[in-house]
C-alpha atoms as a PDB file:
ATOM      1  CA  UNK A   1      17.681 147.583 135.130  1.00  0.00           C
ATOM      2  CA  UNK A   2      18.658 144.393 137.313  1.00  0.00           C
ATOM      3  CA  UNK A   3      18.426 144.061 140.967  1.00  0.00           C
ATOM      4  CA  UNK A   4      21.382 143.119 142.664  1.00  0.00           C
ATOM      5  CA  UNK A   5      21.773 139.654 144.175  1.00  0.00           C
ATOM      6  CA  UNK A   6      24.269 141.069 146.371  1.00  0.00           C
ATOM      7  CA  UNK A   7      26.405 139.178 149.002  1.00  0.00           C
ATOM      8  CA  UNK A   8      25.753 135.054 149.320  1.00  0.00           C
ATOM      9  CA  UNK A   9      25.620 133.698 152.403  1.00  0.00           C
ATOM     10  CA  UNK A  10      27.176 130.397 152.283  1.00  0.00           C
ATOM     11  CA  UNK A  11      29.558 128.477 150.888  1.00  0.00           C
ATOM     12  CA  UNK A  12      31.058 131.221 148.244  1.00  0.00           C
ATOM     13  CA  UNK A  13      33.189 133.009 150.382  1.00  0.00           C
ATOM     14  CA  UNK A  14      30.576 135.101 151.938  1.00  0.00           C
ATOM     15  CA  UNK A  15      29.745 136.256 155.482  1.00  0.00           C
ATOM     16  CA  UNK A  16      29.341 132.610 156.156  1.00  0.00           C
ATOM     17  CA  UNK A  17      32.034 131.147 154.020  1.00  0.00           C
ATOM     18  CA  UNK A  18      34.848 128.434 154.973  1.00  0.00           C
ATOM     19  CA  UNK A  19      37.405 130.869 155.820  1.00  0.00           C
ATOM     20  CA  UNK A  20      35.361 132.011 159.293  1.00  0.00           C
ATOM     21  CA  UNK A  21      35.025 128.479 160.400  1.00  0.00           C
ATOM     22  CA  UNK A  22      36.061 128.302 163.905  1.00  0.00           C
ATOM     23  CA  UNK A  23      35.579 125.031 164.678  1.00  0.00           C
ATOM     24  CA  UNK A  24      38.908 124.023 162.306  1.00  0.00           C
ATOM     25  CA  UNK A  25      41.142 125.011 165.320  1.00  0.00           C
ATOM     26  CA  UNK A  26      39.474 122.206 167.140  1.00  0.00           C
ATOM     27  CA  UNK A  27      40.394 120.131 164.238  1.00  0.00           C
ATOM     28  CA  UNK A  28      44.060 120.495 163.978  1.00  0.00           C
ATOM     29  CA  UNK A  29      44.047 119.507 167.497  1.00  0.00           C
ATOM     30  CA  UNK A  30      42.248 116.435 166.806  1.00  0.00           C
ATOM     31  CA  UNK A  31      44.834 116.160 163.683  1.00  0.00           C
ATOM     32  CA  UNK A  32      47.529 116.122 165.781  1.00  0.00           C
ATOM     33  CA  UNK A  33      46.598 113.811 168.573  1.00  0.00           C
ATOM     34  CA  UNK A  34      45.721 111.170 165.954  1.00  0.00           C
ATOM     35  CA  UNK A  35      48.894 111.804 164.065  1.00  0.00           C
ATOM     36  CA  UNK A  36      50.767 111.184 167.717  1.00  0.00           C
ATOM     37  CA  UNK A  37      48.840 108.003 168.414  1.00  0.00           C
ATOM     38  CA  UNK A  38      49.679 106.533 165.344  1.00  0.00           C
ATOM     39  CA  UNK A  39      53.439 106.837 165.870  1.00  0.00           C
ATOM     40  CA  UNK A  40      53.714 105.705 169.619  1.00  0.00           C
ATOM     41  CA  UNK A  41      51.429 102.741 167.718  1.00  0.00           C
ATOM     42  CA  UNK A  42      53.891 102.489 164.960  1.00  0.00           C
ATOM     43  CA  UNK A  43      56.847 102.540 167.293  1.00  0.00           C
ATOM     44  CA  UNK A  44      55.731  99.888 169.866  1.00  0.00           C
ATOM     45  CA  UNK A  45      54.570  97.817 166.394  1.00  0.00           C
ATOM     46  CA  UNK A  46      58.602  98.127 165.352  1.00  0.00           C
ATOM     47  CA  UNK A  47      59.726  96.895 168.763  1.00  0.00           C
ATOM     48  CA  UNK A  48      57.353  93.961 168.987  1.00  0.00           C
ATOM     49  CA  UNK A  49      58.797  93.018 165.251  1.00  0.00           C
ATOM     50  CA  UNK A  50      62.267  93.403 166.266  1.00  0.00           C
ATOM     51  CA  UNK A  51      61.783  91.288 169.318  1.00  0.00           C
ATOM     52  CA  UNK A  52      60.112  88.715 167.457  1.00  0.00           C
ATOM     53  CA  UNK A  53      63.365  88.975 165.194  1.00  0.00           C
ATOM     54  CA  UNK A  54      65.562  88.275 167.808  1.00  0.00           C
ATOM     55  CA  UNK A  55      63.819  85.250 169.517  1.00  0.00           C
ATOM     56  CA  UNK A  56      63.755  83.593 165.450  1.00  0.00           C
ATOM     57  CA  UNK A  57      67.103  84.168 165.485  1.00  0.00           C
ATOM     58  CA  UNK A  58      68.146  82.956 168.735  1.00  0.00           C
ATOM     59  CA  UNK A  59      66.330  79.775 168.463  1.00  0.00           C
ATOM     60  CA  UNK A  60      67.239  78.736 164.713  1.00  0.00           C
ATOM     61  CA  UNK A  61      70.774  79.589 166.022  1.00  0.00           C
ATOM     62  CA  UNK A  62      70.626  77.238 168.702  1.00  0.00           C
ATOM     63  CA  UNK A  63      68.703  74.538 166.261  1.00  0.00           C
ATOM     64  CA  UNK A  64      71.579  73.751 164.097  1.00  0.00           C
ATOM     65  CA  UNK A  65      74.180  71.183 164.610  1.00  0.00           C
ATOM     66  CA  UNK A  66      77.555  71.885 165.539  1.00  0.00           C
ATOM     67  CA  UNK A  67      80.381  70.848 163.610  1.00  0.00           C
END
C-alpha cells in the first residue's frame, strides 16, 4: 500500500498557497497610487501640450502678412 503525500505546503493551493497572501492588500494600494500618479502626470502632460498649441498658433498667426 502507498503512503500518503498528503497536503503541500506551497505554491499548490495549500496551507501556504497564493490565496492566503496578505501582503496583496498592500499591493492594490500601491496599484492605485501609481495608477493616480500617472493621470495627474498625464493630465498636466495634456495642458503643457495644449499650451504649447496655443503659443504656435498665436505666433504663426501674427507672422503672416496682412492683405
Amino acid at each position: 500500500m502507498a503512503i500518503s503525500k498528503g497536503r503541500s505546503d506551497g505554491g499548490q493551493g495549500g496551507k501556504r498557497g497564493h490565496s492566503n497572501m496578505d501582503h496583496w492588500d498592500f499591493t492594490e494600494d500601491i496599484k492605485l497610487a501609481a495608477k493616480k500618479s500617472r493621470r495627474l502626470e498625464a493630465k498636466s502632460d495634456v495642458k503643457e501640450g495644449v499650451g504649447e498649441y496655443h503659443e504656435d498658433a498665436t505666433t504663426q498667426s501674427s507672422e503672416e502678412p496682412e492683405k
